[in-house]
Protein backbone atom coordinates (compact mmCIF):
# COMPACT_ATOMS: atom_id res chain seq x y z
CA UNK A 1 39.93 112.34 88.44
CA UNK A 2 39.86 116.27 88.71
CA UNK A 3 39.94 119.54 90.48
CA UNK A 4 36.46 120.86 89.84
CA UNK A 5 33.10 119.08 89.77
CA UNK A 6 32.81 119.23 86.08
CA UNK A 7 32.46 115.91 83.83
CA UNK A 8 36.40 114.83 82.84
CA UNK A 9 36.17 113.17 79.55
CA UNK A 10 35.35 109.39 79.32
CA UNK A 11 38.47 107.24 79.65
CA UNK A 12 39.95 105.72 76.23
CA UNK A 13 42.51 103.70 77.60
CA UNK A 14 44.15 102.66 80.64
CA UNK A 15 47.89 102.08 81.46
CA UNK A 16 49.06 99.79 84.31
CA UNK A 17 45.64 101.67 86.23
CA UNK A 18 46.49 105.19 85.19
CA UNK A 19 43.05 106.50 82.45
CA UNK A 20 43.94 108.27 79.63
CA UNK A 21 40.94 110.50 78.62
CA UNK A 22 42.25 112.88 75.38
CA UNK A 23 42.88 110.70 72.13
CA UNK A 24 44.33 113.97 69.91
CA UNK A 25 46.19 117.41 70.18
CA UNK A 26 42.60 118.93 68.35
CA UNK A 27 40.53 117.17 71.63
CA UNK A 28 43.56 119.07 74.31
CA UNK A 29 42.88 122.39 72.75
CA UNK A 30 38.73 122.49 72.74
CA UNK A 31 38.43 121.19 75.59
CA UNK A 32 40.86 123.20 77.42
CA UNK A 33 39.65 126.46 76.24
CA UNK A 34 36.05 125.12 76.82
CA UNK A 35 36.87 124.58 80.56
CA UNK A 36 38.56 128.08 80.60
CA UNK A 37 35.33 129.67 79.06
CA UNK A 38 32.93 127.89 81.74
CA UNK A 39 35.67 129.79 84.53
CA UNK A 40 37.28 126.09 85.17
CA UNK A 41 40.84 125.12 85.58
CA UNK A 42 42.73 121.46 84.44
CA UNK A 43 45.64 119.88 84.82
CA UNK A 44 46.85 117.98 81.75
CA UNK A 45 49.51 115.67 81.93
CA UNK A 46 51.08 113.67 79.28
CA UNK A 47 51.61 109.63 79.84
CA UNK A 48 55.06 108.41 78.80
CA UNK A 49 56.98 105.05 80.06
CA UNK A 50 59.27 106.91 82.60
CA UNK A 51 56.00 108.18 83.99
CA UNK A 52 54.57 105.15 84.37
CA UNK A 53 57.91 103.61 85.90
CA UNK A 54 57.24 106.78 88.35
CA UNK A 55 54.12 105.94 89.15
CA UNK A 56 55.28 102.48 90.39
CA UNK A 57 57.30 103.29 92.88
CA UNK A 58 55.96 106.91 93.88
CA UNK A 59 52.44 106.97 95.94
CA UNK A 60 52.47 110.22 96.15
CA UNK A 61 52.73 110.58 92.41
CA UNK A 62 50.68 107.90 91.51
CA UNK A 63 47.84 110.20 93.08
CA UNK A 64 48.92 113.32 91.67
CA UNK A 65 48.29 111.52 88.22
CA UNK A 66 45.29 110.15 89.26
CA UNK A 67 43.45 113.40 89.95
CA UNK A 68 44.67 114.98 86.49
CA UNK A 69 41.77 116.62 84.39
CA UNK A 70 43.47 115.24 81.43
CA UNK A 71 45.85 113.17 80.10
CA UNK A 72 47.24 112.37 76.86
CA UNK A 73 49.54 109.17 75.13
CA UNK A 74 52.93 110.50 75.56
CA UNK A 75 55.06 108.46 73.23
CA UNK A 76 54.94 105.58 70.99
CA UNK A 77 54.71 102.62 73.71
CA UNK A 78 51.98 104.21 75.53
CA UNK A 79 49.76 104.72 71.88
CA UNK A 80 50.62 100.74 71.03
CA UNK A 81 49.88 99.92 74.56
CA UNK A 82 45.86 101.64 73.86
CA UNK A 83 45.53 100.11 70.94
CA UNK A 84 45.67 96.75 72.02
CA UNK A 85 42.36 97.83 74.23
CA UNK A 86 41.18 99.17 71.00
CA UNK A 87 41.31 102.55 71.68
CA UNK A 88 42.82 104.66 68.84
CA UNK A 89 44.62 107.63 69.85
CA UNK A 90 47.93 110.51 68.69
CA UNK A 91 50.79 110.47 70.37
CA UNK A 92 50.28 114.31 72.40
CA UNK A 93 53.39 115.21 73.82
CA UNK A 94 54.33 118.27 75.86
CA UNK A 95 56.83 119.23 73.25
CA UNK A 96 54.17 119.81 70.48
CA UNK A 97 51.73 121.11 73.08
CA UNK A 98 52.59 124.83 73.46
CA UNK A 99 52.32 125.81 70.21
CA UNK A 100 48.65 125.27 69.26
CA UNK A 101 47.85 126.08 72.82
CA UNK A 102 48.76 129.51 71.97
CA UNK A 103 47.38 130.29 68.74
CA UNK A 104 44.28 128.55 70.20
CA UNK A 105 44.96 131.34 73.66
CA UNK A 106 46.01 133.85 71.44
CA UNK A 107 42.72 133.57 69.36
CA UNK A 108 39.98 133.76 72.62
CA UNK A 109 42.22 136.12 73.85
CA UNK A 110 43.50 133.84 77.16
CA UNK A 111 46.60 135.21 78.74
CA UNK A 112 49.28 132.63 79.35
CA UNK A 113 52.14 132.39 81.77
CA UNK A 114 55.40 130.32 81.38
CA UNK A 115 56.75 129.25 84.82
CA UNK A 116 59.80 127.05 84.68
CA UNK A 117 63.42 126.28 82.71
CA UNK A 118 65.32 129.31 82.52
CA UNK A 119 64.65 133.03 82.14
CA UNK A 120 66.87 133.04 79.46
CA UNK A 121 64.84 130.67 77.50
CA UNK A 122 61.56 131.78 78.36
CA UNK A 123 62.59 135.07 77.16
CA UNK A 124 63.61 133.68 73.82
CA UNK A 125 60.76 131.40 73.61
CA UNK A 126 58.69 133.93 74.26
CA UNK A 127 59.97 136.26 71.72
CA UNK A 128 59.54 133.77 68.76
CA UNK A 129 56.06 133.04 70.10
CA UNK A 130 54.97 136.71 69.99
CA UNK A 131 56.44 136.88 66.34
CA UNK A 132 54.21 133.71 65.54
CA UNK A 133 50.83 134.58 67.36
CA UNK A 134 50.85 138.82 67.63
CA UNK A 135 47.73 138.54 69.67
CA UNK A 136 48.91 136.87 72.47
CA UNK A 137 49.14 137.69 75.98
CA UNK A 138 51.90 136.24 77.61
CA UNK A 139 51.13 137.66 81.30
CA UNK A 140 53.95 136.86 83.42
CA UNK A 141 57.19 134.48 82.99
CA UNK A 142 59.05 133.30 85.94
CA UNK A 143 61.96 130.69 86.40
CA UNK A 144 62.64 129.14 89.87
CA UNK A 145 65.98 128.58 91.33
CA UNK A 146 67.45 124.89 91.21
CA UNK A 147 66.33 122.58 93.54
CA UNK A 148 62.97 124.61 94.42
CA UNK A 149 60.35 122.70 96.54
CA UNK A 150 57.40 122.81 94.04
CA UNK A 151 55.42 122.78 97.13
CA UNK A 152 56.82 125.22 99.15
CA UNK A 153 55.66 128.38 100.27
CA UNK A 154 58.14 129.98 97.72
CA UNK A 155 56.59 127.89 95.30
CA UNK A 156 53.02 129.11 96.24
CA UNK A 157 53.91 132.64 96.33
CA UNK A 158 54.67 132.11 92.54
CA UNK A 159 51.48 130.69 91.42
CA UNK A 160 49.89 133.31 93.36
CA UNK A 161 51.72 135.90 91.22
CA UNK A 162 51.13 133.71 88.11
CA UNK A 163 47.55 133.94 88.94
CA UNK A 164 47.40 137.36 89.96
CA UNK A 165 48.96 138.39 86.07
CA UNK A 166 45.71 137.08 85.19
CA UNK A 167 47.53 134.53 83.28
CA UNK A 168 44.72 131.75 82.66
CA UNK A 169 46.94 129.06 81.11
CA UNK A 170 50.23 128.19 83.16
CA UNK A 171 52.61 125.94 80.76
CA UNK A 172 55.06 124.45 83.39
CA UNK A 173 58.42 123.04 82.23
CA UNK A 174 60.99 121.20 84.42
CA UNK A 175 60.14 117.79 84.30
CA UNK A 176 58.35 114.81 86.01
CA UNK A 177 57.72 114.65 88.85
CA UNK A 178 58.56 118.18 90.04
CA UNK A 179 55.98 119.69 87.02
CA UNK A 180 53.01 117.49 87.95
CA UNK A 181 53.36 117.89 91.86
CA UNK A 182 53.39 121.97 91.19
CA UNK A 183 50.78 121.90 88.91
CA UNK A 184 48.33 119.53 91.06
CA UNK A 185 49.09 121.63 94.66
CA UNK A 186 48.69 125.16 92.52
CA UNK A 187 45.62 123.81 90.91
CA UNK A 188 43.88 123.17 94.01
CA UNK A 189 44.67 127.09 95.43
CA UNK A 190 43.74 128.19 91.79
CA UNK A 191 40.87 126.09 90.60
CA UNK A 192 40.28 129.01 87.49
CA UNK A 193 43.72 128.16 86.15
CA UNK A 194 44.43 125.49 83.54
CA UNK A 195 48.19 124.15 84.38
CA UNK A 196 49.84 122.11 81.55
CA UNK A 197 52.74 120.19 81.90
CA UNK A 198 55.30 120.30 78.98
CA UNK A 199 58.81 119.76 79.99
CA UNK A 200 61.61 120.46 77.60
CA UNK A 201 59.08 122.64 74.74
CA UNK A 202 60.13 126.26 75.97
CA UNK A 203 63.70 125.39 75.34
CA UNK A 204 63.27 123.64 72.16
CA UNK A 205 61.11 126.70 71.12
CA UNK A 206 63.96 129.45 72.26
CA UNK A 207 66.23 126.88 70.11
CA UNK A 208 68.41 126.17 73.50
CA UNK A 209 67.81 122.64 73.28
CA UNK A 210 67.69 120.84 70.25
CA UNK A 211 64.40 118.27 70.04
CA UNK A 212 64.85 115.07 67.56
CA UNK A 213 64.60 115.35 64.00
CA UNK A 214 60.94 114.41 62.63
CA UNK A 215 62.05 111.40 61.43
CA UNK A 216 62.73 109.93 64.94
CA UNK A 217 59.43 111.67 66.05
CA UNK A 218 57.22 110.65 63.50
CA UNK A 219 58.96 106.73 63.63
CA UNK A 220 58.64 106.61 67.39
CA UNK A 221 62.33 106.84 68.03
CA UNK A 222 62.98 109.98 69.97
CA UNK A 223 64.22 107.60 72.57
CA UNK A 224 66.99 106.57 70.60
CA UNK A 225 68.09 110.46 69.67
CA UNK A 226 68.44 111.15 73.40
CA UNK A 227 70.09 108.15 74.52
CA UNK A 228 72.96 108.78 71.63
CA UNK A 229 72.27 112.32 73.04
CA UNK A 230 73.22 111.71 76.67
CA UNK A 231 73.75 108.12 77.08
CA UNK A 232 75.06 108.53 80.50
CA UNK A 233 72.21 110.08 81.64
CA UNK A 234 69.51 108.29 79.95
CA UNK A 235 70.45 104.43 79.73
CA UNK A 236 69.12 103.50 83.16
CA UNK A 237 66.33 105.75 82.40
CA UNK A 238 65.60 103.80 79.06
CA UNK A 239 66.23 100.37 80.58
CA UNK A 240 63.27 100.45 83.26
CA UNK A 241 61.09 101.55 80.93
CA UNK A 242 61.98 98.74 78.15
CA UNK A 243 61.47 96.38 81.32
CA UNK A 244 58.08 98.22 82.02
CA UNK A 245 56.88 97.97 78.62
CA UNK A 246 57.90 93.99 78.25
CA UNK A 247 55.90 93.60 81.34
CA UNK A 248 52.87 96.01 80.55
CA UNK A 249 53.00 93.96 76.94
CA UNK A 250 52.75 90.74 78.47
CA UNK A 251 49.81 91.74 80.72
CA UNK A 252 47.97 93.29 77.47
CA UNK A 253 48.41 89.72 75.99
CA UNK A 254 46.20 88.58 78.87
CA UNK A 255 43.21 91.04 78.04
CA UNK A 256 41.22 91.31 75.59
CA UNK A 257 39.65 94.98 74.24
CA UNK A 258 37.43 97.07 77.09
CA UNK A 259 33.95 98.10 75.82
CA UNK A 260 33.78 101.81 76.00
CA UNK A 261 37.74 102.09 74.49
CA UNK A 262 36.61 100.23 71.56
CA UNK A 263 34.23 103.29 70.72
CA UNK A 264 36.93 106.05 71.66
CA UNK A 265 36.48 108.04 68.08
């Protein structure tokens, strides 16, 4: 399920076959610096319902995720979904990744690199990350154009730069499945790097996109912000995953709780 030959943590749960192996945010940050430490890289990818719709009707995706060092519950669905295997885990999304990633970076001294959105907002982001965590190394930014391969050879020629900056921790922000397919491909040509998937945070950290207010986050309803957000956009989006999830539910119904996720803290 990984790039290196090192153990991946035991799986917790499983989701319509994809393993989900990191239960909280406090688990993503040990033991990604402890794989940076031992001179490994990781992907980390974070399991939500549009993912999972992805992964239905995507092979090549469906692999991509399936050779992740880690993934996390992305949203509500996907924790519910666990528990009814008996695994207890957070919800760990990309958006509330990047900040204790970089206090934990800024504290064993890891240089990061922020590859994605705009350069405007990596700019700003970066800015209010420096005021935040003074110690840390942010070793090289870079935003592709639209419409970039995340394969390509201009793609490659980026991570190679990344990599180069001695950046050890890539946070990678467009969205599925462009993020995951650059960050499995770059992880394979730089097996020291750790490449973390986390969509929208670096614009909701340079305050050009505005995330949900906690209430909707905390209640599971973040969904329901960005479909009043951009209903145009989102409704077909939101209505295969509410059909995935009936499905999934149904199916769960059918199983009863998996030894090892019963034991997953």
């Amino acid at each position: 399920m990984e790039h290196s030959a090192a153990a991946a943590p035991a799986t917790l749960a499983s989701i319509d076959g994809q393993d989900i192996n990191i239960a909280t945010m406090g688990e993503v940050v040990n033991a990604s610096i402890a794989r940076l430490k031992q001179g490994l890289g990781f992907t980390l990818f974070t399991l939500n319902l549009d993912h999972v719709v992805k992964r239905r009707s995507d092979p090549v995706f469906r692999d991509i995720y399936s050779r992740a060092t880690f993934v996390t519950a992305d949203g509500a669905p996907i924790v519910w979904l666990a528990a009814r295997q008996g695994a207890r885990l957070d919800r760990v999304t990309g958006a509330d990744l990047v900040i204790p990633m970089c206090a934990a970076a800024a504290r064993a001294g890891v240089p990061v690199a922020f590859y994605g959105s705009s350069i405007q907002s990596l700019t700003k982001a970066a800015a209010n990350l420096r005021l935040k965590f003074p110690r840390l190394e942010i070793a090289c930014m870079e935003s592709p154009p639209q419409g970039f391969d995340p394969t390509s050879p201009a793609a490659e020629a980026a991570a190679s730069r990344i990599a180069a900056s001695g950046a050890r921790i890539c946070f990678v922000a467009f969205g599925a499945p462009k993020q995951e397919r650059f960050s499995d491909h770059m992880a394979r040509r730089h097996p020291e790097m750790g490449f973390m998937d986390i969509g929208a945070a670096l614009d909701f950290i340079a305050g050009d996109e505005r995330r949900a207010p906690v209430f909707f986050q905390r209640n599971g309803l973040e969904w329901v912000w960005r479909l009043g957000s951009n209903p145009r956009r989102m409704a077909l989006r939101y209505a295969r995953c509410a059909a995935m999830l009936a499905r999934l539910a149904v199916n769960a119904a059918a199983r009863r709780p998996i030894g090892p996720v019963a034991q997953s803290r």
